[in-house]
N, C-alpha and C. Protein backbone atom coordinates (compact mmCIF):
# COMPACT_ATOMS: atom_id res chain seq x y z
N UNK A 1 73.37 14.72 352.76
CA UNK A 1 73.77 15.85 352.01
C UNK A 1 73.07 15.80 350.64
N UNK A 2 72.43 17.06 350.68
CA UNK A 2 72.15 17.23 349.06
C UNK A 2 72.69 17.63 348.19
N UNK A 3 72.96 16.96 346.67
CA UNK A 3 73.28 17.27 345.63
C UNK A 3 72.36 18.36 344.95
N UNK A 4 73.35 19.74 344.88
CA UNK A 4 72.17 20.43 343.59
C UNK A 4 72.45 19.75 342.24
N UNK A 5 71.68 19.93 341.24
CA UNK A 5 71.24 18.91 339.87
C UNK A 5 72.74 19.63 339.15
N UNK A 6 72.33 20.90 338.91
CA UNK A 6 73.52 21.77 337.76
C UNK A 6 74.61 21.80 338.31
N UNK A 7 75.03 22.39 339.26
CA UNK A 7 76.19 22.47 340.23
C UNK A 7 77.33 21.57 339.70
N UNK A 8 77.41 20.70 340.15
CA UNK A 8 78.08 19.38 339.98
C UNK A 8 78.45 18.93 338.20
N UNK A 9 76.95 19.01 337.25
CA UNK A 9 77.05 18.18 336.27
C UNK A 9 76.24 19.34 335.24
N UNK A 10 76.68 20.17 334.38
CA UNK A 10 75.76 20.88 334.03
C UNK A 10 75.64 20.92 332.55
N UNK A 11 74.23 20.99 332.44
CA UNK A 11 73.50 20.14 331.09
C UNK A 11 74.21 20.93 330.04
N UNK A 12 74.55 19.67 328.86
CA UNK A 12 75.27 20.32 327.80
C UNK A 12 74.49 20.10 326.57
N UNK A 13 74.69 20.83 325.47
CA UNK A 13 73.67 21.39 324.93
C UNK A 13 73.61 20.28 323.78
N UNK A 14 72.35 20.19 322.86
CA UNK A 14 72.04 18.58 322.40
C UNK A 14 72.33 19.15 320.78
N UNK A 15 72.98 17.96 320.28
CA UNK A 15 73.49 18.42 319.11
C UNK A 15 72.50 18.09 317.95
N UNK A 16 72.18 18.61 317.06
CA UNK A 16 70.84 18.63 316.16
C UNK A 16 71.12 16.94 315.64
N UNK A 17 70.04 16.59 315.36
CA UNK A 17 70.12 15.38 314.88
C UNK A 17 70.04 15.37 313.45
N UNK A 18 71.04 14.15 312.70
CA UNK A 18 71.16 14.65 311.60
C UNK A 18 69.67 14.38 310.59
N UNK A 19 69.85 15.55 309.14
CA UNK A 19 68.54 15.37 308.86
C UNK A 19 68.80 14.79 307.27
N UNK A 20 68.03 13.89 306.78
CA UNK A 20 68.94 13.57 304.95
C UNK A 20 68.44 14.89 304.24
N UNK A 21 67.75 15.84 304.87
CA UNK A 21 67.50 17.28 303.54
C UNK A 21 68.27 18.67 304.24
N UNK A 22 69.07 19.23 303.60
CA UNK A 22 69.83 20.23 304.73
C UNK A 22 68.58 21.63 304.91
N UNK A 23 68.84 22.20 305.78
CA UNK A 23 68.00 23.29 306.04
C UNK A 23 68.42 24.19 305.15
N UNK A 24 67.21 24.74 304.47
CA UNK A 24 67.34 25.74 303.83
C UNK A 24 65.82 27.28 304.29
N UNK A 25 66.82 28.10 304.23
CA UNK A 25 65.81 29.30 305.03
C UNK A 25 65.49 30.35 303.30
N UNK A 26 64.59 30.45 303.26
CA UNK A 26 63.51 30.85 302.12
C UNK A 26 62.66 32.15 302.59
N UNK A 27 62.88 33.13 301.93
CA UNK A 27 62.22 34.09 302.42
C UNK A 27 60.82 34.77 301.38
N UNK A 28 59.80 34.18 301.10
CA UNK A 28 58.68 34.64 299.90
C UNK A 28 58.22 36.04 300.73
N UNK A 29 58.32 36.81 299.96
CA UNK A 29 57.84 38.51 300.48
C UNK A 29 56.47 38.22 299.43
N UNK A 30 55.00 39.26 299.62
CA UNK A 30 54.33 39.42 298.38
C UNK A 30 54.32 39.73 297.01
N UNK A 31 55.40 40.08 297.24
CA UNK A 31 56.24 40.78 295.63
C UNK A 31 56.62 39.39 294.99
N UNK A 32 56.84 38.17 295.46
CA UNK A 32 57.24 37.02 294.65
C UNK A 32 56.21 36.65 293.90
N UNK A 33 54.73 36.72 294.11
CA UNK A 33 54.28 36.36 293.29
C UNK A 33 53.21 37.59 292.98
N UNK A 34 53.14 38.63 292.29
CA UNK A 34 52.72 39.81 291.98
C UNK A 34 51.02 39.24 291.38
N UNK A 35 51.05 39.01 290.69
CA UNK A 35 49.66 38.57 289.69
C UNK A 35 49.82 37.58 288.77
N UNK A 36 48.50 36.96 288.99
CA UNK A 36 48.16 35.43 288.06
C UNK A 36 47.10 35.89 287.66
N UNK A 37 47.45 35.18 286.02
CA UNK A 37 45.93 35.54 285.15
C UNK A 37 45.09 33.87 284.67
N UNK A 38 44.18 33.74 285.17
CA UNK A 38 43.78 32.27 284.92
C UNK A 38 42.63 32.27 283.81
N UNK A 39 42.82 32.12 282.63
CA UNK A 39 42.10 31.48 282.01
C UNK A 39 41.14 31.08 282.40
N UNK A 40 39.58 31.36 282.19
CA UNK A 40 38.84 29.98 282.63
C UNK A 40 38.61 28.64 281.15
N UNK A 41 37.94 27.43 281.70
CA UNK A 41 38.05 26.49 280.65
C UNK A 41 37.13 27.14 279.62
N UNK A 42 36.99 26.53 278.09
CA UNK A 42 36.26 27.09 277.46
C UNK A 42 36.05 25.64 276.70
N UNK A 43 35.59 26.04 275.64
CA UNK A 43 34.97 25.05 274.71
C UNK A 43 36.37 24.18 273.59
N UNK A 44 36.09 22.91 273.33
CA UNK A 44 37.61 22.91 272.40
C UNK A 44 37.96 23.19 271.53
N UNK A 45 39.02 23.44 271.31
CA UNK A 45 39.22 24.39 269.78
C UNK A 45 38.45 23.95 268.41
N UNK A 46 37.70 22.74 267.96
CA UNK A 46 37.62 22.89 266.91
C UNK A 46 36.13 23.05 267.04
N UNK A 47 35.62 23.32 268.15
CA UNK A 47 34.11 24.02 268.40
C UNK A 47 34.36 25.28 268.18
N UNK A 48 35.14 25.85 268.98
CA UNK A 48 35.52 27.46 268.96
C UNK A 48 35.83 27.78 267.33
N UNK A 49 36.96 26.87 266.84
CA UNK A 49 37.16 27.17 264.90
C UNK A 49 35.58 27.32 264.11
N UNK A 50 34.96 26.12 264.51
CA UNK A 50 33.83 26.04 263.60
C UNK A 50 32.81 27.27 264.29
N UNK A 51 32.20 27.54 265.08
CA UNK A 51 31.96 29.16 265.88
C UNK A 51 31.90 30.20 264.90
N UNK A 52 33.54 30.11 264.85
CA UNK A 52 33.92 31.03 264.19
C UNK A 52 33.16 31.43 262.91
N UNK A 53 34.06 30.20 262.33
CA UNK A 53 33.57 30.38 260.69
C UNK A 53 32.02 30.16 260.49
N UNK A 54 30.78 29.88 261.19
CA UNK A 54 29.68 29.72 261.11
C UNK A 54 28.92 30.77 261.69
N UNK A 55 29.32 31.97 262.60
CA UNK A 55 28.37 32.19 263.48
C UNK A 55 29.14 33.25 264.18
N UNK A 56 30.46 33.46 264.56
CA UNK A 56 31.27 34.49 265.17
C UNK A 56 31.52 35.46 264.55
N UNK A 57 32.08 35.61 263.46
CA UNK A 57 32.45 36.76 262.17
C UNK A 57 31.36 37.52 262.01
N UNK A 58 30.31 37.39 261.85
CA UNK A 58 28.56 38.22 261.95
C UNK A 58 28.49 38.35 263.13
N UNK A 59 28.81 37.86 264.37
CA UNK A 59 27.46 37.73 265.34
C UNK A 59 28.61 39.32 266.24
N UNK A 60 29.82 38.89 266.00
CA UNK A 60 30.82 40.09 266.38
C UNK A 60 30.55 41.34 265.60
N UNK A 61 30.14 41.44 264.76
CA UNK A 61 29.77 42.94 263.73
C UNK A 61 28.57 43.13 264.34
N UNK A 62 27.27 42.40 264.93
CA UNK A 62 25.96 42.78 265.16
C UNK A 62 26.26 43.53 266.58
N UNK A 63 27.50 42.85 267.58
CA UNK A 63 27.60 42.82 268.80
C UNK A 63 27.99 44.36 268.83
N UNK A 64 28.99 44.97 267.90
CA UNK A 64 29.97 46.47 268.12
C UNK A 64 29.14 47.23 267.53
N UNK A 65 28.26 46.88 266.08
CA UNK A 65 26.86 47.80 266.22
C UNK A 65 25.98 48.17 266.78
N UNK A 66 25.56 46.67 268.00
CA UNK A 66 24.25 46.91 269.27
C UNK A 66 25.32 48.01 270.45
N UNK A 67 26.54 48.09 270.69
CA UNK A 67 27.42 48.48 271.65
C UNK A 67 27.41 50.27 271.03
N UNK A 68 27.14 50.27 269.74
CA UNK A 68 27.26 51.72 269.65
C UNK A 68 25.84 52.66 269.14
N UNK A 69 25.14 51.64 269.13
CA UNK A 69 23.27 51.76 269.35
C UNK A 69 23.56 52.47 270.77
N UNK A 70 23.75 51.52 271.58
CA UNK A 70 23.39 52.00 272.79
C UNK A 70 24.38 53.00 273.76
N UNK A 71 25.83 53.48 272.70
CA UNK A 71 26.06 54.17 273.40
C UNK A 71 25.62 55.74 272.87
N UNK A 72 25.14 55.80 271.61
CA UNK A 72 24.00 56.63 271.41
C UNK A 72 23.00 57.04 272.10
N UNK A 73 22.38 56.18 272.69
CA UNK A 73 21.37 56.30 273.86
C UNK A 73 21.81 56.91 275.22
N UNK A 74 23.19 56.80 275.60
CA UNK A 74 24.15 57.60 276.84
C UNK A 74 23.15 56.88 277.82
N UNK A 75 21.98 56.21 278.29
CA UNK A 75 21.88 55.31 279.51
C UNK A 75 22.58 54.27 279.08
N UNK A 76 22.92 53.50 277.95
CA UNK A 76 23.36 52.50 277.63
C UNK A 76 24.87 52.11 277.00
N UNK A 77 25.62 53.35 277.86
CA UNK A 77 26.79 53.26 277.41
C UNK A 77 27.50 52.34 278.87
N UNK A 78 27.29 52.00 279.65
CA UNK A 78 27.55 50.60 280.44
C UNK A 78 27.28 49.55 280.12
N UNK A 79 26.48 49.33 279.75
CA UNK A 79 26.11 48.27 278.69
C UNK A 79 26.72 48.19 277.85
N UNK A 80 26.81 48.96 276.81
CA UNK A 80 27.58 48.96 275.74
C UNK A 80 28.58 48.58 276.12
N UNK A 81 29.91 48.85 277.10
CA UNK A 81 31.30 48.38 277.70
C UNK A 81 31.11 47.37 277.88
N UNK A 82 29.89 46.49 278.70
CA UNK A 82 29.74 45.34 278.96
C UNK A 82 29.76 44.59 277.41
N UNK A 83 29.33 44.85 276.41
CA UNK A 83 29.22 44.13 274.94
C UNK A 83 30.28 44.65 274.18
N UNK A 84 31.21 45.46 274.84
CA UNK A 84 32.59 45.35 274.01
C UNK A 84 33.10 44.65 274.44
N UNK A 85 33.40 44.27 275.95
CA UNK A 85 34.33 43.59 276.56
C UNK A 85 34.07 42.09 276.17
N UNK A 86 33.07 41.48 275.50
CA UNK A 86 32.65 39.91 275.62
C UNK A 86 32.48 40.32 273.85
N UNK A 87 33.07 40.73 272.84
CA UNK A 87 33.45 40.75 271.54
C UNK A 87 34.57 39.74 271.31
N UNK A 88 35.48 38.87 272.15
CA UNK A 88 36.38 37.97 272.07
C UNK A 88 35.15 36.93 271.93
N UNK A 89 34.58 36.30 273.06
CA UNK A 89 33.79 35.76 273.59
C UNK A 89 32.83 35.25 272.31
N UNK A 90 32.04 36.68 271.61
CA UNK A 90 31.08 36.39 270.62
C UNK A 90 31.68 35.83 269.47
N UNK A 91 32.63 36.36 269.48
CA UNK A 91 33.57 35.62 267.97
C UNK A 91 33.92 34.26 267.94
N UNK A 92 34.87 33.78 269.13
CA UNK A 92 35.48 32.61 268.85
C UNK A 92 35.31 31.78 270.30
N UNK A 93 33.88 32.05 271.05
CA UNK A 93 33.34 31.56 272.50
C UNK A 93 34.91 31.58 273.47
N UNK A 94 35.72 32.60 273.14
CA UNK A 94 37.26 32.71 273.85
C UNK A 94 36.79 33.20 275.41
N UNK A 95 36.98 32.44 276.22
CA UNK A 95 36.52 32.61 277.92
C UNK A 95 37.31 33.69 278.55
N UNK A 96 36.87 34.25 278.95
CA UNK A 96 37.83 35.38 280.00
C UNK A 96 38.73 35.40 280.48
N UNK A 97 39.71 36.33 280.82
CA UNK A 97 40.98 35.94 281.63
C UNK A 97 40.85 36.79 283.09
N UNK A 98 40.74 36.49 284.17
CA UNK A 98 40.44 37.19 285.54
C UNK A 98 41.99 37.12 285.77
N UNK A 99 42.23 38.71 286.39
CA UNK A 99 43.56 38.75 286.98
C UNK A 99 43.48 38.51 288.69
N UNK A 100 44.28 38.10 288.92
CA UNK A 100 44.24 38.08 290.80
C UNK A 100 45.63 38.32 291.23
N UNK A 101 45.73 39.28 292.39
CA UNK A 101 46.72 38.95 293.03
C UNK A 101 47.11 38.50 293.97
N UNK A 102 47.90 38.02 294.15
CA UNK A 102 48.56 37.08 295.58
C UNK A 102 49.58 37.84 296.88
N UNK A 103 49.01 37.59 297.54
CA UNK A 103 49.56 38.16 298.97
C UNK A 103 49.99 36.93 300.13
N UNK A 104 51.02 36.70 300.68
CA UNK A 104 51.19 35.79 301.84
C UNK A 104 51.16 36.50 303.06
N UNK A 105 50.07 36.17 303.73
CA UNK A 105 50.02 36.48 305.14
C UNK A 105 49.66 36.23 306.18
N UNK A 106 51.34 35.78 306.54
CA UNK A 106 51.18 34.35 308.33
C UNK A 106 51.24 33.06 307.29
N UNK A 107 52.37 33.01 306.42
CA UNK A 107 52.18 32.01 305.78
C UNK A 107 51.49 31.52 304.76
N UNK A 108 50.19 32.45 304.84
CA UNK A 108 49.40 31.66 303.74
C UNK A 108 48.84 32.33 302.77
N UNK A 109 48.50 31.56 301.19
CA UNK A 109 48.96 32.80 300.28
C UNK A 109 47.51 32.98 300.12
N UNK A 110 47.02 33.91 299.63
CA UNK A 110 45.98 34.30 299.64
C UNK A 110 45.58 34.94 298.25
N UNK A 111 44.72 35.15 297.66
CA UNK A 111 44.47 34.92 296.10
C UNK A 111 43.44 36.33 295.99
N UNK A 112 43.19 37.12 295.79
CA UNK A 112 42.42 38.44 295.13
C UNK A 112 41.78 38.66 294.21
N UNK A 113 41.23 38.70 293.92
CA UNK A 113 40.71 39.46 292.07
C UNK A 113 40.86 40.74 291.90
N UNK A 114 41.69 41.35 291.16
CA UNK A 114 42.19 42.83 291.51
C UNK A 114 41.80 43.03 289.91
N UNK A 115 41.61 45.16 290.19
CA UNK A 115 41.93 45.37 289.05
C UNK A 115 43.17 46.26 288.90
N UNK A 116 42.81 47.20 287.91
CA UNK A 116 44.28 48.22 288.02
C UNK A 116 44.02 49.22 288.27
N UNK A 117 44.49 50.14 289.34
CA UNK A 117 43.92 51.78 289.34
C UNK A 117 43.72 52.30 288.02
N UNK A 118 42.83 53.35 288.43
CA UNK A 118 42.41 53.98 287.26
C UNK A 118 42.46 55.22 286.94
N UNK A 119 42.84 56.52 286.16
CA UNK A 119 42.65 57.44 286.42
C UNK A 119 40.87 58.12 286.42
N UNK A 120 41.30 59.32 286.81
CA UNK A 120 39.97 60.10 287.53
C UNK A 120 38.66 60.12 286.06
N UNK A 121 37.41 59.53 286.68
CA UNK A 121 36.54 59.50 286.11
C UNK A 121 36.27 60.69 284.71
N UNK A 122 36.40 61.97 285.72
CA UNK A 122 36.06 63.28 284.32
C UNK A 122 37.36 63.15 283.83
N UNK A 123 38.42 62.55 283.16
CA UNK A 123 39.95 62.68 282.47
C UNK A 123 38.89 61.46 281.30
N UNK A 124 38.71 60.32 281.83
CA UNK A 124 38.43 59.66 280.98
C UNK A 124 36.94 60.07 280.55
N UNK A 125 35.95 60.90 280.74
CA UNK A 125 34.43 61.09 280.33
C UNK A 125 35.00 61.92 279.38
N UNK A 126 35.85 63.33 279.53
CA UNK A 126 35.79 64.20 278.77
C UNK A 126 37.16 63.85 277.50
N UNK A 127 37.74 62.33 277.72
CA UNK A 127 38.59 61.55 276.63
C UNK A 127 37.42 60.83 275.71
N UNK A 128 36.35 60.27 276.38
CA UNK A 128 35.83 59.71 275.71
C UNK A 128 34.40 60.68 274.59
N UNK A 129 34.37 61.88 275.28
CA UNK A 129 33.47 62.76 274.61
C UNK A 129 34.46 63.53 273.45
N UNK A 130 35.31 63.30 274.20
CA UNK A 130 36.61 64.50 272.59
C UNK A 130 37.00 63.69 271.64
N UNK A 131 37.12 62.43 271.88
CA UNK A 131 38.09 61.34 270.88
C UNK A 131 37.73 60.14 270.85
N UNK A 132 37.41 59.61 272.32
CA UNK A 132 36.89 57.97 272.37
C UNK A 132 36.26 57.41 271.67
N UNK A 133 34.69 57.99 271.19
CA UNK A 133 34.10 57.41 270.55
C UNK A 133 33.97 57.42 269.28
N UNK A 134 34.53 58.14 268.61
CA UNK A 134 35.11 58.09 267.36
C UNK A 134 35.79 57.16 267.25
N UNK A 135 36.94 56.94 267.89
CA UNK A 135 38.12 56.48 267.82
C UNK A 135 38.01 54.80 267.85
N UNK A 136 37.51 54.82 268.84
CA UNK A 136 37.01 53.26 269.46
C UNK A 136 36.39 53.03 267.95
N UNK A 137 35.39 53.81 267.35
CA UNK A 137 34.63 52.98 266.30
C UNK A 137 35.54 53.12 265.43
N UNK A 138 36.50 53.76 264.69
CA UNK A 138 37.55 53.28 263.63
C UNK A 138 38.19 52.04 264.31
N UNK A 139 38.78 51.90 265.90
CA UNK A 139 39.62 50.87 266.08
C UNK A 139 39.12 49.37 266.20
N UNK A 140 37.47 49.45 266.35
CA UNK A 140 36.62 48.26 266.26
C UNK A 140 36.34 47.71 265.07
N UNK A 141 36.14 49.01 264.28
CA UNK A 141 36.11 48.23 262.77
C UNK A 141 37.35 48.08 262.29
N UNK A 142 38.24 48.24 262.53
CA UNK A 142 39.41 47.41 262.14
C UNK A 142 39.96 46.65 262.81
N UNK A 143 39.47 45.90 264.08
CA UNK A 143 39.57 44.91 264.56
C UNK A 143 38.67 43.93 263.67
N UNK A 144 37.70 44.13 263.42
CA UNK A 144 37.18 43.12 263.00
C UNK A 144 36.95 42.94 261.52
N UNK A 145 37.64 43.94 260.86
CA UNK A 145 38.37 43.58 259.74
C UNK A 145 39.34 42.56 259.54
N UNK A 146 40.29 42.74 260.22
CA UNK A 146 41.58 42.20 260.60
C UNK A 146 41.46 40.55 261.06
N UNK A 147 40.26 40.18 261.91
CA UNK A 147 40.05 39.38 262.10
C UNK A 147 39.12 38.55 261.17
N UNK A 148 39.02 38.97 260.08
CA UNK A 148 38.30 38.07 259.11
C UNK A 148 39.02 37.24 258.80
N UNK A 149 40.48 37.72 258.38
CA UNK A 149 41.57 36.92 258.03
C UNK A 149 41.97 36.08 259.14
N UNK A 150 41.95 34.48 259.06
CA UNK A 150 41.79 34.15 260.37
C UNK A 150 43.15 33.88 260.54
N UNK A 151 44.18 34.39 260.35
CA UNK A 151 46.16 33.97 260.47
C UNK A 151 45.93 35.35 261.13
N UNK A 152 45.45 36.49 260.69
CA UNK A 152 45.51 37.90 261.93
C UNK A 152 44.75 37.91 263.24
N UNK A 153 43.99 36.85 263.11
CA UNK A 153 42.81 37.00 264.74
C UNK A 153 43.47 36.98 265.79
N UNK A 154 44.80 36.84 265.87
CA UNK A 154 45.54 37.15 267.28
C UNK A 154 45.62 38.85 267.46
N UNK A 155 45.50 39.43 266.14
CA UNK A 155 45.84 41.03 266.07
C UNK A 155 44.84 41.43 266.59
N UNK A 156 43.81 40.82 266.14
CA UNK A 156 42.01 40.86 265.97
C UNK A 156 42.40 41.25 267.94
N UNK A 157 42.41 39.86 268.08
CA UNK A 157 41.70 39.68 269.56
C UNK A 157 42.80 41.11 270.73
N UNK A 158 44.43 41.07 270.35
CA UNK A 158 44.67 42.16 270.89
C UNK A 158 44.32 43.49 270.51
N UNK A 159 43.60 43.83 269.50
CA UNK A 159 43.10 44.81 269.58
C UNK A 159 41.71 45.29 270.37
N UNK A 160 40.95 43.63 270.41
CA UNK A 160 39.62 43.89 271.13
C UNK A 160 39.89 44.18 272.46
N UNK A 161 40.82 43.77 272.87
CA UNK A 161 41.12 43.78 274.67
C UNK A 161 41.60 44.81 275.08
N UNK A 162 41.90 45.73 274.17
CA UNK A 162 42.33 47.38 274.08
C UNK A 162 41.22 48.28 273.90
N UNK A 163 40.31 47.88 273.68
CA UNK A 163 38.91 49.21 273.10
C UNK A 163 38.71 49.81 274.16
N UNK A 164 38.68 49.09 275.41
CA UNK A 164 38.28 49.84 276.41
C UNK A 164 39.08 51.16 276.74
N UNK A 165 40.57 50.50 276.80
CA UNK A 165 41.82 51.33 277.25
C UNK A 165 41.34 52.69 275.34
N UNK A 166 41.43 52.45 274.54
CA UNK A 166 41.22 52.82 273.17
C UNK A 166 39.72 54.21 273.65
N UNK A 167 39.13 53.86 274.13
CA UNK A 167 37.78 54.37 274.02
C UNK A 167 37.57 55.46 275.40
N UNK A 168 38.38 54.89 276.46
CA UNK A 168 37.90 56.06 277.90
C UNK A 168 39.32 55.88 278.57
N UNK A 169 40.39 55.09 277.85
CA UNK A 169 41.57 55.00 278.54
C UNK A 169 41.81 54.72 279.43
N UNK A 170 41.31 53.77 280.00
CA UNK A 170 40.81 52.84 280.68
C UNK A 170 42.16 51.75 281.09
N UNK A 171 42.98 51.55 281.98
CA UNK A 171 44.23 50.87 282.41
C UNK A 171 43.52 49.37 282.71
N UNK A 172 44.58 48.57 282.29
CA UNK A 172 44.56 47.13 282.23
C UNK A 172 45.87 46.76 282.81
């Protein structure tokens, strides 16, 4: 006579084995970590101080005068953005900040270089033909007014990181 296996004796269910860390269930959506701004390395501060006071304070006034040379010229107003945006840079060799955002997906997080939408090209051409460039040049020369005084160069530098947004309204 045969025994069926279950019939008779039927398998009972195995009790978790104990663990010393208790389970914990964690749920990271992409929204947990929205955007990281990383610094890159730069030079050490008392290179960047001495920069300054030797060689940044001029070389930043030559830089927002060559930037509005050439946006005179209208082929060289990309350029010119390119030599506003690195006016931190010329002053006090201050390295860039790249934004990225982070996404997890299937587990794994994944890193971007994003920027920020923008509004529509002719909003900002015909901002920057009515007001921008005026404007930008009062708000540049008083950036770098401001930053002579070297206890204001934090004002200095948030104002430089605005010219763009200042000049074609430009979102950051």
């Amino acid at each position: 006579m045969a025994i069926e296996p279950y019939r008779d004796n039927p398998p009972r269910p195995l009790a978790p084995a104990p663990s010393p860390m208790p389970a914990v269930n964690v749920n990271v959506g992409a929204s947990a970590i929205p955007m990281i701004l990383t610094p890159a390395k730069g030079p050490p501060f008392i290179v960047r101080a001495l920069w300054y006071i030797f060689v940044g304070w001029w070389l930043s006034a030559l830089v927002i005068v060559a930037g509005y040379i050439l946006i005179g010229v209208i082929v060289g107003i990309p350029l010119a953005f390119a030599l506003f945006n690195r006016i931190p840079q010329a002053m006090t060799l201050r390295p860039r900040i790249s934004r990225y955002a982070a996404t997890i997906e299937n587990g794994v997080l994944t890193l971007t270089q994003t920027t920020t939408p923008q509004r529509p090209w002719y909003w900002r051409g015909l901002y920057f033909l009515a007001i921008g460039w005026w404007f930008g040049a009062a708000w540049l020369v008083s950036a770098w007014l401001i930053g002579l005084l070297i206890i204001t160069l934090p004002i200095s530098f948030w104002m430089y990181n605005r010219t763009s947004g200042v000049m074609t309204l430009q979102r950051h």
